[in-house]
C-alpha atoms as a PDB file:
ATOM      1  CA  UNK A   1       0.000   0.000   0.000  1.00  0.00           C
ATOM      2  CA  UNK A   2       1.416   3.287  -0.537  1.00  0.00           C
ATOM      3  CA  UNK A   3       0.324   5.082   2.283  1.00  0.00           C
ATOM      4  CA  UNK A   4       2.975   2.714   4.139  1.00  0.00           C
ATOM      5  CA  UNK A   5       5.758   4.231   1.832  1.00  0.00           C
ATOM      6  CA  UNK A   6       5.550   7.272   3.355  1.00  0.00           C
ATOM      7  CA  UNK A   7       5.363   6.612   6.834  1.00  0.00           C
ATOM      8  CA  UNK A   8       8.949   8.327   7.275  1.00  0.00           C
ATOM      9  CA  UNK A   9       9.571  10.077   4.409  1.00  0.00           C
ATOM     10  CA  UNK A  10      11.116  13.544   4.717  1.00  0.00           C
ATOM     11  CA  UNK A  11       8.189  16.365   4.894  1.00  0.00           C
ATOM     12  CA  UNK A  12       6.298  17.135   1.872  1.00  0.00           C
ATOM     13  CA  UNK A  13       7.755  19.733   0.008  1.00  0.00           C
ATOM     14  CA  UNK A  14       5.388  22.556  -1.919  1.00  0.00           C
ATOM     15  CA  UNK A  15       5.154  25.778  -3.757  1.00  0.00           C
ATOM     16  CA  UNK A  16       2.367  28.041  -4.575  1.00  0.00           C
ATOM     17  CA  UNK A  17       1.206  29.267  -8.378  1.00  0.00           C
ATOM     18  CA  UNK A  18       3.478  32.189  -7.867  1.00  0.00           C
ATOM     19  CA  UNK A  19       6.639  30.502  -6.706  1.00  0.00           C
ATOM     20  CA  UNK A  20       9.751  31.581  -9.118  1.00  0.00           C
ATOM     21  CA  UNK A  21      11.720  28.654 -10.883  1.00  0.00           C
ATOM     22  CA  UNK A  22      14.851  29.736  -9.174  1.00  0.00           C
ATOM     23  CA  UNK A  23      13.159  29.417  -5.914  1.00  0.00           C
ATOM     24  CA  UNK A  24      11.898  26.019  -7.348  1.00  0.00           C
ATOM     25  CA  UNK A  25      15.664  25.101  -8.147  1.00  0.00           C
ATOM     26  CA  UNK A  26      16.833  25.634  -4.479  1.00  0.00           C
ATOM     27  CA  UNK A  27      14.490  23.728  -2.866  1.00  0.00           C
ATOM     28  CA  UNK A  28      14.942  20.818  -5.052  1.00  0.00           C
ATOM     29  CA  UNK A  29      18.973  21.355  -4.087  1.00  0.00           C
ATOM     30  CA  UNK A  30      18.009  21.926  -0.007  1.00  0.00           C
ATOM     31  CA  UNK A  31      16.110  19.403   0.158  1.00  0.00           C
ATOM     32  CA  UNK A  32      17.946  17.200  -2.427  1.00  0.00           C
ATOM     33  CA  UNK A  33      14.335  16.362  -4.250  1.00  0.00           C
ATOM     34  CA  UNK A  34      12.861  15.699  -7.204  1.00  0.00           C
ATOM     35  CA  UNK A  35       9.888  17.722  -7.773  1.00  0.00           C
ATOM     36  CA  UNK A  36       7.272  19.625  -5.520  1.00  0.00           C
ATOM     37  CA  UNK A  37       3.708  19.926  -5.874  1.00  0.00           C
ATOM     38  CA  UNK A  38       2.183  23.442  -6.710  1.00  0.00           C
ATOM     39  CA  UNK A  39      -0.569  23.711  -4.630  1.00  0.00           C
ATOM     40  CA  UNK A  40      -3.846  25.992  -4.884  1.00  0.00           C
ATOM     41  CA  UNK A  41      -4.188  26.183  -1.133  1.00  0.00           C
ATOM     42  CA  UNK A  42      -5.190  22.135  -0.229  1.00  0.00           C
ATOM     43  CA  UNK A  43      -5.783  21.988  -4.194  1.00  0.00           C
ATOM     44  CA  UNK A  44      -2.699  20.034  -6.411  1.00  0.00           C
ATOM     45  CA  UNK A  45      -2.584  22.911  -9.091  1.00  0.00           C
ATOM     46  CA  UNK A  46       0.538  21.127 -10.469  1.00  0.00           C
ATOM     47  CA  UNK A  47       3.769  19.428 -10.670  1.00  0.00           C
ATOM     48  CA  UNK A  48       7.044  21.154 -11.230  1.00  0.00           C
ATOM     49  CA  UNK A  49      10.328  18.427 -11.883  1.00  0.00           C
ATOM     50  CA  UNK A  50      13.812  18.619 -12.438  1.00  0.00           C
ATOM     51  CA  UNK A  51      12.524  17.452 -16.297  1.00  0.00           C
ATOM     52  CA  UNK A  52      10.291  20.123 -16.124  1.00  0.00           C
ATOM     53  CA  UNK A  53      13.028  22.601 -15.773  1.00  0.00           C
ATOM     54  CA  UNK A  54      15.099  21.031 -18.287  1.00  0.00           C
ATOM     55  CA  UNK A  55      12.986  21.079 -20.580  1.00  0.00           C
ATOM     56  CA  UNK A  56      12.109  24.578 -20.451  1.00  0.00           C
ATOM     57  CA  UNK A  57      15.539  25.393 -20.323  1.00  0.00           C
ATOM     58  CA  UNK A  58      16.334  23.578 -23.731  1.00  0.00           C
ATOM     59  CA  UNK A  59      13.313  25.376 -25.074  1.00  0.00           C
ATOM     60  CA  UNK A  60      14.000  28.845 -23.453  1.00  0.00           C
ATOM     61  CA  UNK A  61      17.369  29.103 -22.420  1.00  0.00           C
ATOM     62  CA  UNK A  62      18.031  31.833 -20.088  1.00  0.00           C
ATOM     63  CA  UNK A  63      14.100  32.761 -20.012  1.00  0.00           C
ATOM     64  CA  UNK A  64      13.742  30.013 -17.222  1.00  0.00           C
ATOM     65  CA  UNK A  65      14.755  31.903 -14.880  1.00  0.00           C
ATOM     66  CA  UNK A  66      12.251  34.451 -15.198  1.00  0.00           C
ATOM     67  CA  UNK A  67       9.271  31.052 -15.168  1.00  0.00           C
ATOM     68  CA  UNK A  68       7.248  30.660 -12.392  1.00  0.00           C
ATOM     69  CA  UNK A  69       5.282  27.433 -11.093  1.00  0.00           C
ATOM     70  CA  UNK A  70       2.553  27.914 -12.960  1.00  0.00           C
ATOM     71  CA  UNK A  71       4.565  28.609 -16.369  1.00  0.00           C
ATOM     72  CA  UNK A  72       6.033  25.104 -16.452  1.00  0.00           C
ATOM     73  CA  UNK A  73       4.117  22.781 -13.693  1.00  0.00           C
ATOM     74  CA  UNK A  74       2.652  19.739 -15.531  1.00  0.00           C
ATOM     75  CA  UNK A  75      -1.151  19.713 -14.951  1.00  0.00           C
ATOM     76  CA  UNK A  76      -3.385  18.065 -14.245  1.00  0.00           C
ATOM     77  CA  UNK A  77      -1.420  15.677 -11.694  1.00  0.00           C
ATOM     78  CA  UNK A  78      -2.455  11.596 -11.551  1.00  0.00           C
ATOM     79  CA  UNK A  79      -3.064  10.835  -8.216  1.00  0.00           C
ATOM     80  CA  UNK A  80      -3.132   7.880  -5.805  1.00  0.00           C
ATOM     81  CA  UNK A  81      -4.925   6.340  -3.535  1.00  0.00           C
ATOM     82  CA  UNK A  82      -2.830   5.340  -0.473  1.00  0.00           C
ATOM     83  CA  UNK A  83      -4.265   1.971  -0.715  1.00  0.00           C
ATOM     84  CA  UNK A  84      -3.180   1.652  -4.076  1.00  0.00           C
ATOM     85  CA  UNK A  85      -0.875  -1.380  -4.165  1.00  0.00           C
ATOM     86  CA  UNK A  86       3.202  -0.679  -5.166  1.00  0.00           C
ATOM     87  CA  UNK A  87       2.662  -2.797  -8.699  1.00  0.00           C
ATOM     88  CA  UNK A  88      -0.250  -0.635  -9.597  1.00  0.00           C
ATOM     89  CA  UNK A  89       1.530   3.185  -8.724  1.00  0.00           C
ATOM     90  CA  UNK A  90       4.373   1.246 -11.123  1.00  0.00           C
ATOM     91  CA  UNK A  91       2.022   0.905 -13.820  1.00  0.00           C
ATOM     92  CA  UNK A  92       0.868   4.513 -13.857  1.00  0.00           C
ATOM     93  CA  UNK A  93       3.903   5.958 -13.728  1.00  0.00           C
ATOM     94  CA  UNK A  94       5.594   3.669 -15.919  1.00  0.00           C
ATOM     95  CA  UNK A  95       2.620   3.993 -18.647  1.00  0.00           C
ATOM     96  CA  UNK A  96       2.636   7.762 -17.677  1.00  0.00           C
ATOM     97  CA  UNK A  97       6.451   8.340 -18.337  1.00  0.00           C
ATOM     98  CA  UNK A  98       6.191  10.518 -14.554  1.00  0.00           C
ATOM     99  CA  UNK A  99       9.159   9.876 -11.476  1.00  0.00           C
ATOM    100  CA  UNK A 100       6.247  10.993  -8.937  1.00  0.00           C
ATOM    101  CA  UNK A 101       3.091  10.668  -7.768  1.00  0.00           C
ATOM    102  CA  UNK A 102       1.095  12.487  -5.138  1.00  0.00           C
ATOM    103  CA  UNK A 103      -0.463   9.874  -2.758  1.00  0.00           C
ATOM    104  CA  UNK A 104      -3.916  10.989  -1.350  1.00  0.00           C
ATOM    105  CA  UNK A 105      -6.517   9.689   1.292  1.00  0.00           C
ATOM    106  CA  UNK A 106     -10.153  10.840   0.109  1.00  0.00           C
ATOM    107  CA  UNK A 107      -9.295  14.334  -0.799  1.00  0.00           C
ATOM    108  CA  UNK A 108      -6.726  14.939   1.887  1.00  0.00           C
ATOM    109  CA  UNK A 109      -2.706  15.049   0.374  1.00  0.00           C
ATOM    110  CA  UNK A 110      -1.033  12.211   2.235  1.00  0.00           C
ATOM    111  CA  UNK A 111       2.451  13.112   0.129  1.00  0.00           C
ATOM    112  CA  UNK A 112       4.656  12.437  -2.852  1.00  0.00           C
ATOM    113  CA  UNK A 113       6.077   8.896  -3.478  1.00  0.00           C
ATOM    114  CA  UNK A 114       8.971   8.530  -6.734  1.00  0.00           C
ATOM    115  CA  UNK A 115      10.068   5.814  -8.521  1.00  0.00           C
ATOM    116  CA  UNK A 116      12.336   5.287  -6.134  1.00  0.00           C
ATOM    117  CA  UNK A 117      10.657   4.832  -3.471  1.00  0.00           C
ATOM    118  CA  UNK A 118       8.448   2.495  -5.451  1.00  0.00           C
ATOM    119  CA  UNK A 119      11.519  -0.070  -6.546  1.00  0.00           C
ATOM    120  CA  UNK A 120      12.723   0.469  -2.825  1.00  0.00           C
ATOM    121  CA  UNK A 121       9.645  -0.965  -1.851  1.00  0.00           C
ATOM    122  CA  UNK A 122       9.642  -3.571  -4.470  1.00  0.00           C
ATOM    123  CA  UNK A 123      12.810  -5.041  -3.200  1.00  0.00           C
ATOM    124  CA  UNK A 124      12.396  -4.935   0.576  1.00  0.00           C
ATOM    125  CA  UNK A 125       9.256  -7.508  -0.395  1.00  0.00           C
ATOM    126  CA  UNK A 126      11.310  -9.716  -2.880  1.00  0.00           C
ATOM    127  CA  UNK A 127      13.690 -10.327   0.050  1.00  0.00           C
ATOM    128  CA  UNK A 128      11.258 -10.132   2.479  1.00  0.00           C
ATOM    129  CA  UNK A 129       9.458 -13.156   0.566  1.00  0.00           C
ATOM    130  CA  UNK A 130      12.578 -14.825  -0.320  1.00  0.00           C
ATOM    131  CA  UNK A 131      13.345 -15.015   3.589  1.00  0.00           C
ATOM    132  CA  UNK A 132      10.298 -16.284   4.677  1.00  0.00           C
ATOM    133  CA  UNK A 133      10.930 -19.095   1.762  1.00  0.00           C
ATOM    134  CA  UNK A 134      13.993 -20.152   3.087  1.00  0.00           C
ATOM    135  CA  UNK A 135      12.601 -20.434   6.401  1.00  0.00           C
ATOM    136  CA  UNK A 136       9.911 -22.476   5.309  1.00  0.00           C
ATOM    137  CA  UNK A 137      12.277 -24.782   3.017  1.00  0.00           C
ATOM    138  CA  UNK A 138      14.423 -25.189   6.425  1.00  0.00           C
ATOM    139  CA  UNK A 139      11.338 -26.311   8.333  1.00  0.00           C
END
């Protein structure tokens, strides 16, 4: 489930409409991040990424750093339910082509799970499975 993913996950990070792209930049860098969700008070306006910024920058050059939020956030965002299982998140992003996904209970934001956190997952069950295997076999 993916509410159990974030059960110690550093806070959520986000940014309002308004927030400028070097602003955006240095949090990403503080807080050595991904992307943060642009928010419309307890509303997901958006998603701004480090691909988000690159790709402005290829298309804009030294414009970027006059963007804000709103100029390059992807929208709408794909949510999650946080008892969405870890294969299904993978299959949204993965069909998706997105590194994050905002993880929500009813309406309320829970946070922001990545790809990463995802395969992290992944693998603490493969060898969480192939333990209880081998303890099985040795029975």
């Amino acid at each position: 489930m993916l509410g159990s993913i974030l059960v110690g996950k550093k806070p959520l990070v986000t940014v309002g409409r308004n927030s400028p792209i070097t602003h955006i930049v240095a949090l990403l860098h503080e807080h050595r991040i991904g992307a943060v969700l642009v928010m419309d008070g307890d509303v997901i306006a958006g998603l701004v990424s480090e691909r988000d910024i690159c790709r402005c920058m290829h298309l804009h050059g030294k414009g970027v750093h006059d963007a804000t939020a709103a100029d390059l956030m992807t929208a709408p965002v794909i949510t999650a339910d946080a008892r969405m299982n870890v294969c299904d998140a993978m299959a949204i992003m993965t069909d998706r082509r997105s590194r994050h996904l905002p993880v929500l209970e009813g309406d309320r934001l829970l946070g922001l799970v990545s790809i990463g956190d995802l395969v992290k997952r992944r693998m603490e069950d493969a060898e969480a499975e192939a333990e209880s295997l081998k303890h099985y076999i040795a029975s």
